[in-house]
N, C-alpha and C. Protein backbone atom coordinates (compact mmCIF):
# COMPACT_ATOMS: atom_id res chain seq x y z
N UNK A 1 -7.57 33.34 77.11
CA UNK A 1 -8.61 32.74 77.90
C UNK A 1 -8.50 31.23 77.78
N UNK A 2 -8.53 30.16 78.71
CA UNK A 2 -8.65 29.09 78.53
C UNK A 2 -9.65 28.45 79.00
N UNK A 3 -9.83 27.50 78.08
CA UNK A 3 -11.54 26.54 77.54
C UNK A 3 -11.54 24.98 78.34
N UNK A 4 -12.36 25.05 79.02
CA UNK A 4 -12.30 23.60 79.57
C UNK A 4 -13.38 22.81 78.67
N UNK A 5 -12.35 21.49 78.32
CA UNK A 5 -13.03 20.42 77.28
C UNK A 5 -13.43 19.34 78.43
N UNK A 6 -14.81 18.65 78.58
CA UNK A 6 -14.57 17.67 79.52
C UNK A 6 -14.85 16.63 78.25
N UNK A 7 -13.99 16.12 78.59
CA UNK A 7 -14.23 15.17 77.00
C UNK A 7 -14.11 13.55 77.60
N UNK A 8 -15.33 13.11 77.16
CA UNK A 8 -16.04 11.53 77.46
C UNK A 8 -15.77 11.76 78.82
N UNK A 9 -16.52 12.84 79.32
CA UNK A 9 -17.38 13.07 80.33
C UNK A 9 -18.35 12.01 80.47
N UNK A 10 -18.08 10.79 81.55
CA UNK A 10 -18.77 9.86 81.96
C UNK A 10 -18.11 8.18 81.82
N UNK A 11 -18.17 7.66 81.40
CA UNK A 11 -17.81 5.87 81.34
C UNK A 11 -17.97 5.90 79.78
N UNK A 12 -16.44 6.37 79.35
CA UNK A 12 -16.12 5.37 77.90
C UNK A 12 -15.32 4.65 77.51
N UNK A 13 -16.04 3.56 78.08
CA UNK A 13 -15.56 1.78 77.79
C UNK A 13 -16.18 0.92 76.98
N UNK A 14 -16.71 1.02 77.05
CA UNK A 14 -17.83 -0.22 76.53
C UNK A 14 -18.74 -0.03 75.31
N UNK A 15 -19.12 -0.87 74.29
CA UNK A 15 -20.16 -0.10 73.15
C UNK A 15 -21.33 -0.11 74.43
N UNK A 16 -21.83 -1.36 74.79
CA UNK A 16 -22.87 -1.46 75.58
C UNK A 16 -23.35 -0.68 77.14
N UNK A 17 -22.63 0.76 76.89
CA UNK A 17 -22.76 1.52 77.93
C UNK A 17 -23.73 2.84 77.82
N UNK A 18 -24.77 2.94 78.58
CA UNK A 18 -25.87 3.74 78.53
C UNK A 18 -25.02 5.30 79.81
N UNK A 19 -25.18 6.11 79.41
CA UNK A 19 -24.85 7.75 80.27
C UNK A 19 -25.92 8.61 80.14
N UNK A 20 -26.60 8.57 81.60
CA UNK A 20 -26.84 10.08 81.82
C UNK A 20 -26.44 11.28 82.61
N UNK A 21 -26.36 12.13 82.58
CA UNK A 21 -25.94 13.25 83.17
C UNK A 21 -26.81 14.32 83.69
N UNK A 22 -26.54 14.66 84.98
CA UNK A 22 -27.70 16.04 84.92
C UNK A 22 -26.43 17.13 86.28
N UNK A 23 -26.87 17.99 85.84
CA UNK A 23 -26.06 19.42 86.83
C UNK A 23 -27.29 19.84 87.78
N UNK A 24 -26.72 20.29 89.46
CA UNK A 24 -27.72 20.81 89.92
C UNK A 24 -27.22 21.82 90.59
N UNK A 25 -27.77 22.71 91.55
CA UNK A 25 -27.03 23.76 92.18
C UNK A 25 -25.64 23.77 92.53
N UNK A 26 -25.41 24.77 92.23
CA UNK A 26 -23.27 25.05 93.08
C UNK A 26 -23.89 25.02 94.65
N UNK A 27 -22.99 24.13 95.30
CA UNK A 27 -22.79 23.59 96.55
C UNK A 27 -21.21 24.17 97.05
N UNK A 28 -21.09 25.67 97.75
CA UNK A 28 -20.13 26.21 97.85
C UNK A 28 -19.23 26.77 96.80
N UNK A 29 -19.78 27.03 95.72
CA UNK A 29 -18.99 27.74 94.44
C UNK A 29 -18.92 27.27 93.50
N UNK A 30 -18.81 25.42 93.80
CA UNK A 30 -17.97 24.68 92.68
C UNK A 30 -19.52 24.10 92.43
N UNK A 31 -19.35 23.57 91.14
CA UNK A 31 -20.10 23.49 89.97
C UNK A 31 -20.68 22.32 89.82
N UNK A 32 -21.72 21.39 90.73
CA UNK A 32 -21.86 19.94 90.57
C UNK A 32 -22.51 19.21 88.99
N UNK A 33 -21.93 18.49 89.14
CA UNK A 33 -22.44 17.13 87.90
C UNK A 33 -22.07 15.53 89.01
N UNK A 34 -23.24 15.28 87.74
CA UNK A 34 -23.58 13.72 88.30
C UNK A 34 -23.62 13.22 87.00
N UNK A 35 -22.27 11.77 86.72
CA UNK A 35 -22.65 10.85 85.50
C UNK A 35 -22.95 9.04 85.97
N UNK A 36 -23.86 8.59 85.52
CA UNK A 36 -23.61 7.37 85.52
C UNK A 36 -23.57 6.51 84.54
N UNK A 37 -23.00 5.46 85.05
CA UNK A 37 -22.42 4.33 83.88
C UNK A 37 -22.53 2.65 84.29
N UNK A 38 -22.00 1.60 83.60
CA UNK A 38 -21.92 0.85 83.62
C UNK A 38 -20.67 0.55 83.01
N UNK A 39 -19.95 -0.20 83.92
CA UNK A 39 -18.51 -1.23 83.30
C UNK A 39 -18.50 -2.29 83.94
N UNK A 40 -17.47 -3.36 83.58
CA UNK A 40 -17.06 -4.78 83.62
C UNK A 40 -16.29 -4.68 84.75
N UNK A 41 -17.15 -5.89 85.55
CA UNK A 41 -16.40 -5.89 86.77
C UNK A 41 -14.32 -6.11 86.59
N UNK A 42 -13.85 -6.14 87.13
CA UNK A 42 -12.84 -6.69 86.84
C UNK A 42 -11.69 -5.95 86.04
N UNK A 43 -11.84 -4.68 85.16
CA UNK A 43 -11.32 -4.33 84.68
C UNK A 43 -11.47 -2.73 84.97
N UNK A 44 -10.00 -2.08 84.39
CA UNK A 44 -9.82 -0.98 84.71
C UNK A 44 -9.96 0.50 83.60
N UNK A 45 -11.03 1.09 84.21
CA UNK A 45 -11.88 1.90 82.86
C UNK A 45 -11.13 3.43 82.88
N UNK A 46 -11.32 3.90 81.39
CA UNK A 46 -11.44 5.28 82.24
C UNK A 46 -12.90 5.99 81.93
N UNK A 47 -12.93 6.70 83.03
CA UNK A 47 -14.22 7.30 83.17
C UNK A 47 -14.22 8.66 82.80
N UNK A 48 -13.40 9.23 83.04
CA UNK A 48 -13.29 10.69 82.10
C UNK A 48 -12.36 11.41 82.18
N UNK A 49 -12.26 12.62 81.29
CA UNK A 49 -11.20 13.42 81.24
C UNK A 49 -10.98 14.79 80.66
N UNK A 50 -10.36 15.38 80.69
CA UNK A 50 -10.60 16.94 81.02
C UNK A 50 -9.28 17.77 79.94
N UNK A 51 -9.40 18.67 79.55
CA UNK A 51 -8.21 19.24 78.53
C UNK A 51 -8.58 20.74 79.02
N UNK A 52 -7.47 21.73 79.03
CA UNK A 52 -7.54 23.14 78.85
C UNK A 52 -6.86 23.52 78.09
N UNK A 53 -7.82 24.23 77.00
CA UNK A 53 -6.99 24.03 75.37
C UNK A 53 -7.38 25.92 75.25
N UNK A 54 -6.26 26.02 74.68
CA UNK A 54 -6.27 28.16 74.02
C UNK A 54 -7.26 28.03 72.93
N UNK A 55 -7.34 28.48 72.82
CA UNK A 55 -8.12 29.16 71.30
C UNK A 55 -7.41 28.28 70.46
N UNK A 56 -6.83 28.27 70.03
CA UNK A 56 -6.04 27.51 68.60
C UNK A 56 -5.92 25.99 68.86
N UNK A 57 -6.70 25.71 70.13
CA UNK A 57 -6.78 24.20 70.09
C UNK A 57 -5.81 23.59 70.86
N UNK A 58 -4.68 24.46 71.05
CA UNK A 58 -3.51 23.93 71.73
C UNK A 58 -3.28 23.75 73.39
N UNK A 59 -2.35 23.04 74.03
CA UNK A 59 -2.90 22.49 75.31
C UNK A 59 -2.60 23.86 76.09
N UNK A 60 -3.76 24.11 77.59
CA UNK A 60 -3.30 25.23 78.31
C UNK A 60 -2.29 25.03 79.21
N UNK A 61 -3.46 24.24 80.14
CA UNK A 61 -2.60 23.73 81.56
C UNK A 61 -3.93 22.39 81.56
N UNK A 62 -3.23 21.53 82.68
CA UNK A 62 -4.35 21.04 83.68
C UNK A 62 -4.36 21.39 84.37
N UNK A 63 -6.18 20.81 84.75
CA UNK A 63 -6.67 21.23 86.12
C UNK A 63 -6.22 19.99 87.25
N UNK A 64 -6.21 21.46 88.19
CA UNK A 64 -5.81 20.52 89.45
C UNK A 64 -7.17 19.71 89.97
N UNK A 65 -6.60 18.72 90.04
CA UNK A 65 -7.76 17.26 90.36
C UNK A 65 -7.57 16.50 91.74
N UNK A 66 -8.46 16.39 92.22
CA UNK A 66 -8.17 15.57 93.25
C UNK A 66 -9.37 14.72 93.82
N UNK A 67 -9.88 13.37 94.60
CA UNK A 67 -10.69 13.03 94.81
C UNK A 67 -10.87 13.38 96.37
N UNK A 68 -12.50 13.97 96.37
CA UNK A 68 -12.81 14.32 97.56
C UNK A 68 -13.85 13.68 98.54
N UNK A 69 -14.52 12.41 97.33
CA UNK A 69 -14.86 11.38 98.18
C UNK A 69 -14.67 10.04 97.46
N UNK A 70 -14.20 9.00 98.04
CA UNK A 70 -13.32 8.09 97.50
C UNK A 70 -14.68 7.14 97.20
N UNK A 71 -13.99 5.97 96.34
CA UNK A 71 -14.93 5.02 95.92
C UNK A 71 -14.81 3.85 97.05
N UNK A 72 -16.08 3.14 97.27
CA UNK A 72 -15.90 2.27 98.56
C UNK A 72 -15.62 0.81 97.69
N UNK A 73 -15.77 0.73 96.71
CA UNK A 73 -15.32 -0.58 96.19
C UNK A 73 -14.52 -0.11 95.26
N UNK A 74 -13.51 -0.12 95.32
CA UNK A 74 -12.12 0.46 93.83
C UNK A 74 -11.52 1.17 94.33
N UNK A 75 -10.42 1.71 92.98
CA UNK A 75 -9.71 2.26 92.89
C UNK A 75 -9.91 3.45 91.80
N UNK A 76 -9.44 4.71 92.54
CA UNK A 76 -9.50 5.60 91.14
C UNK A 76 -8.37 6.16 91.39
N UNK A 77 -7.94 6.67 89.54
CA UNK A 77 -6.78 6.52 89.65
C UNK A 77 -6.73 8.01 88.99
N UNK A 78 -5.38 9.52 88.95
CA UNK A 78 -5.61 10.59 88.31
C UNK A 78 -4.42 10.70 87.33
N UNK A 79 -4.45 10.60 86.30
CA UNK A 79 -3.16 10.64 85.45
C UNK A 79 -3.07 11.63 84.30
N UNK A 80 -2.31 12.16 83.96
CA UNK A 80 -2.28 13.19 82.60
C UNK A 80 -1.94 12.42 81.32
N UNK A 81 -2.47 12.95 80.46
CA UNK A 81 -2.14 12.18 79.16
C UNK A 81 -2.67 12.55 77.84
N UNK A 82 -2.38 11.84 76.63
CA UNK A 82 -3.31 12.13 75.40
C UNK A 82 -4.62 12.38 75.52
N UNK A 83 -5.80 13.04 75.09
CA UNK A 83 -7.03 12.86 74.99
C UNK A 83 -7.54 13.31 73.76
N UNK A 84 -8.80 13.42 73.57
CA UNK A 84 -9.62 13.94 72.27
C UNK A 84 -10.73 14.88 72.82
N UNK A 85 -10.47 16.44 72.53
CA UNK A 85 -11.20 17.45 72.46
C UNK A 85 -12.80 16.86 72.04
N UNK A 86 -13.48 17.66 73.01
CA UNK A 86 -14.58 17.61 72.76
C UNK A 86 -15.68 18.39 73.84
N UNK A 87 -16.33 19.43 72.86
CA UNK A 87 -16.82 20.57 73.11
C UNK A 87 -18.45 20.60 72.81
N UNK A 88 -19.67 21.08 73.27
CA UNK A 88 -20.57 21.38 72.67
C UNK A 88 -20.93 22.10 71.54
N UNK A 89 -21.52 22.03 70.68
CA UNK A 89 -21.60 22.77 69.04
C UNK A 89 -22.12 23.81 69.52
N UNK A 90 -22.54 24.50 70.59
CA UNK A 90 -23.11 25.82 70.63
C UNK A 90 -21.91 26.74 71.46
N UNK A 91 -20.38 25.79 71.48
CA UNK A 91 -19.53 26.73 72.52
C UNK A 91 -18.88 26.52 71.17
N UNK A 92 -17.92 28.27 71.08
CA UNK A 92 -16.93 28.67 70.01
C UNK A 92 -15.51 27.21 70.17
N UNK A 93 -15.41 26.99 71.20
CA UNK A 93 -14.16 25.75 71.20
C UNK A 93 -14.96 24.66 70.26
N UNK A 94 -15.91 24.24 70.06
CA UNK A 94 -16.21 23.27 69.04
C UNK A 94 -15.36 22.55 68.25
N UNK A 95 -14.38 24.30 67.45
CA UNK A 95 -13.63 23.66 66.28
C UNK A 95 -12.86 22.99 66.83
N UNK A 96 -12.12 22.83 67.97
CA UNK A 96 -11.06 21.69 68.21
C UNK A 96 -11.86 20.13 68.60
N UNK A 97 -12.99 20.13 68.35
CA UNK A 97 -13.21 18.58 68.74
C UNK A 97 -12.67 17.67 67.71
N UNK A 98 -12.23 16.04 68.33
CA UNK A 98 -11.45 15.45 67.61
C UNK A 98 -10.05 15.55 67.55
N UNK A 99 -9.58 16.61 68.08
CA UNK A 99 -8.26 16.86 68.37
C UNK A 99 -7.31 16.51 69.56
N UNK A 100 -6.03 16.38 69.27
CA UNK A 100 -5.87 15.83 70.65
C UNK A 100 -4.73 16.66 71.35
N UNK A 101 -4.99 16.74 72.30
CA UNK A 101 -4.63 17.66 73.52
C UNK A 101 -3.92 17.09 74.68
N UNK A 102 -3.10 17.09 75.36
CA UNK A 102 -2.98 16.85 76.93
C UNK A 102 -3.36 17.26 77.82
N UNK A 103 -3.91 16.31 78.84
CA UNK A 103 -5.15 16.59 79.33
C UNK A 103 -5.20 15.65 80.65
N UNK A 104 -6.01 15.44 81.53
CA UNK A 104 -6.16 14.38 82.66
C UNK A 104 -6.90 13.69 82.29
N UNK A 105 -6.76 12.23 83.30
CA UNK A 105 -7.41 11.48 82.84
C UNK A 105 -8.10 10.72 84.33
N UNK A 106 -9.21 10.09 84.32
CA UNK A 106 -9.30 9.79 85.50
C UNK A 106 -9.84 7.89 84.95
N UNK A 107 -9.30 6.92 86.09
CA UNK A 107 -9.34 5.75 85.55
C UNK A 107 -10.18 5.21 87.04
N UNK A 108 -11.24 3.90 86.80
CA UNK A 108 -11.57 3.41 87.69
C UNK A 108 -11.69 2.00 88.01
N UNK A 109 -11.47 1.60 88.95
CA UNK A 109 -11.04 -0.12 88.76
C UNK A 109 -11.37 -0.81 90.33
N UNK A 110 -13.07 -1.52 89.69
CA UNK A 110 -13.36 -2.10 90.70
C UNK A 110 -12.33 -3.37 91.67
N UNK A 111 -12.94 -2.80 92.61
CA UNK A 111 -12.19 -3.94 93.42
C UNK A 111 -12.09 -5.69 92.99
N UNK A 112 -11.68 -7.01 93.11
CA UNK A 112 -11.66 -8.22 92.80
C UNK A 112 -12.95 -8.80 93.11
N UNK A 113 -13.73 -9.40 92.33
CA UNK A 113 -15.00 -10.05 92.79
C UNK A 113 -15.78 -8.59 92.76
N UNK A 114 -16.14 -7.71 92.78
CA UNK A 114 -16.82 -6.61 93.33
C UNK A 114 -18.04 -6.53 91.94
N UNK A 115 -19.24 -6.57 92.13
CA UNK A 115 -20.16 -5.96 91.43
C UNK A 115 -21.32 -5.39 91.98
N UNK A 116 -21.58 -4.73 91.53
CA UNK A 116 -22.72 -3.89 92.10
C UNK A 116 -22.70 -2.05 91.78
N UNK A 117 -22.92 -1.38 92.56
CA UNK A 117 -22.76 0.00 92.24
C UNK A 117 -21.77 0.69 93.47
N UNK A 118 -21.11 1.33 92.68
CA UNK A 118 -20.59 2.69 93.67
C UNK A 118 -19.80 3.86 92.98
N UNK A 119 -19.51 5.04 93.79
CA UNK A 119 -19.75 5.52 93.19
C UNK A 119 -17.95 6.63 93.86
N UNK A 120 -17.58 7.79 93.69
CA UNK A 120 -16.71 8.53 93.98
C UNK A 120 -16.93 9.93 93.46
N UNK A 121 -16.40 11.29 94.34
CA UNK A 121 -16.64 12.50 93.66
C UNK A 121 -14.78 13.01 93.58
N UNK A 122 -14.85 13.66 92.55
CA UNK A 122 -13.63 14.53 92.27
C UNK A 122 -13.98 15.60 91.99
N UNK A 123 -12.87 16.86 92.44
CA UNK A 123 -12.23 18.43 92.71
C UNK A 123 -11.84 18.36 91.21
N UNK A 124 -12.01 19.76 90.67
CA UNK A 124 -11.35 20.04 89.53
C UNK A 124 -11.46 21.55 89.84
N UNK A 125 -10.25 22.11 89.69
CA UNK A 125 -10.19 23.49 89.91
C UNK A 125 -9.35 24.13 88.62
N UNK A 126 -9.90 25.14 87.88
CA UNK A 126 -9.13 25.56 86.70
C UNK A 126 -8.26 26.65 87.37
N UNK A 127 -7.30 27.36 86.48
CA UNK A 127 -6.32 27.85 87.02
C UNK A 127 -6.86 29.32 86.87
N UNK A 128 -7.61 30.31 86.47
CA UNK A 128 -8.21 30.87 86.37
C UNK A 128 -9.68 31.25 86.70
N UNK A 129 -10.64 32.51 86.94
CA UNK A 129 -11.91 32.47 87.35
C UNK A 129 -12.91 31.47 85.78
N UNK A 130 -12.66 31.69 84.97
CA UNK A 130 -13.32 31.02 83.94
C UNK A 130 -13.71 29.59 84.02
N UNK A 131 -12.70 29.15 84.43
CA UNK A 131 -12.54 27.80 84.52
C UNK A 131 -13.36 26.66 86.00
N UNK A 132 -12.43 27.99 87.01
CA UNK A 132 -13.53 27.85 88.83
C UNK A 132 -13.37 26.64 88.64
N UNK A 133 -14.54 26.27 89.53
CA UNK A 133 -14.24 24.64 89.97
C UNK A 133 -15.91 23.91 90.24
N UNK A 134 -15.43 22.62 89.91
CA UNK A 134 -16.41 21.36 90.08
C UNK A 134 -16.25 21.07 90.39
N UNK A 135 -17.14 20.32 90.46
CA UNK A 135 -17.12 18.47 91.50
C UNK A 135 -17.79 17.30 90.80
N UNK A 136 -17.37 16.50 90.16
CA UNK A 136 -18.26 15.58 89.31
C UNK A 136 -18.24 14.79 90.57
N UNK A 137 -19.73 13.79 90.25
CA UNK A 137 -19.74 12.31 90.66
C UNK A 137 -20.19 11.29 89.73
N UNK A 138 -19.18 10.36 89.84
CA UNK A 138 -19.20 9.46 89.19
C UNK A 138 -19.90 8.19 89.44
N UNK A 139 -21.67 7.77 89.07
CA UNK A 139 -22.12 6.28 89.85
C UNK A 139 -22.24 5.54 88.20
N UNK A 140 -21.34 4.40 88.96
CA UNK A 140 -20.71 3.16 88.23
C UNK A 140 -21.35 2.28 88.69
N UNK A 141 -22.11 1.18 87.74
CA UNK A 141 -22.41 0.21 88.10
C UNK A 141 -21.26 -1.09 87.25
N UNK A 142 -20.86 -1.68 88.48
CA UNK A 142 -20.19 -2.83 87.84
C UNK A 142 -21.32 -4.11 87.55
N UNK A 143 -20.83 -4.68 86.32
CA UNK A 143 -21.61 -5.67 86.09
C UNK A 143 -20.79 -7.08 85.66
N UNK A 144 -20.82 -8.16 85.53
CA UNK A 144 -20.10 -9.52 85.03
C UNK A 144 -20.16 -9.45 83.54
């Protein structure tokens, strides 16, 4: 069976960055979330990232990712890479938090001069029914 980790689920850049999150109805199957954040104008963050780890902690697959509504000021960017497991204490994957896995990564990078808010949604589809599919959105406020 494979475990989806969304790990620093939301904007982790900054000490000085506040996240909340809330889930609301499936909108055609897939699974919505909403995070927001705050980052530095000018620079290129990542905003979150995703692992499908077996039981023993070890990497599954990634999920297929894709953005399905783009950001109107930036760039987002989808890349695979190192990450750090991280699970809720009431799901059995727990024990791998802190661990590191390969995993996607999603990066965001306001446009030049650009501050203010906006925002982008991404597809994540696991390769299996367990896994199914979301849609995060991501609202970023850039600040100086």
């Amino acid at each position: 069976m494979k475990t989806i980790s969304l790990i620093s689920l939301g904007l982790s850049l900054s000490a000085a960055m506040a996240l909340s999150g809330c889930v609301s109805a499936p909108l055609g199957g897939a699974k919505q979330t909403e995070t927001t954040g705050s980052i530095r104008a000018g620079k290129k963050a990542q905003v979150m990232s995703v692992s499908f780890l077996k039981p023993d902690c070890t990497f599954s697959s990634y999920p297929y990712t894709a953005v399905v509504k783009p950001s109107s000021h930036g760039k987002v960017e989808i890349t695979h890479g190192s990450v750090k497991a991280h699970f809720p204490s009431d799901e059995p994957m727990h024990m791998c938090n802190g661990k590191s896995a390969e995993g996607t990564i999603v990066y965001y990078t306001p446009d030049a001069g650009f501050t203010g808010t906006d925002q982008f949604t991404i597809r994540m589809t696991g390769l299996n029914a367990a896994n199914g599919v979301a849609e995060h959105t991501l609202k970023i406020r850039v600040v100086k």
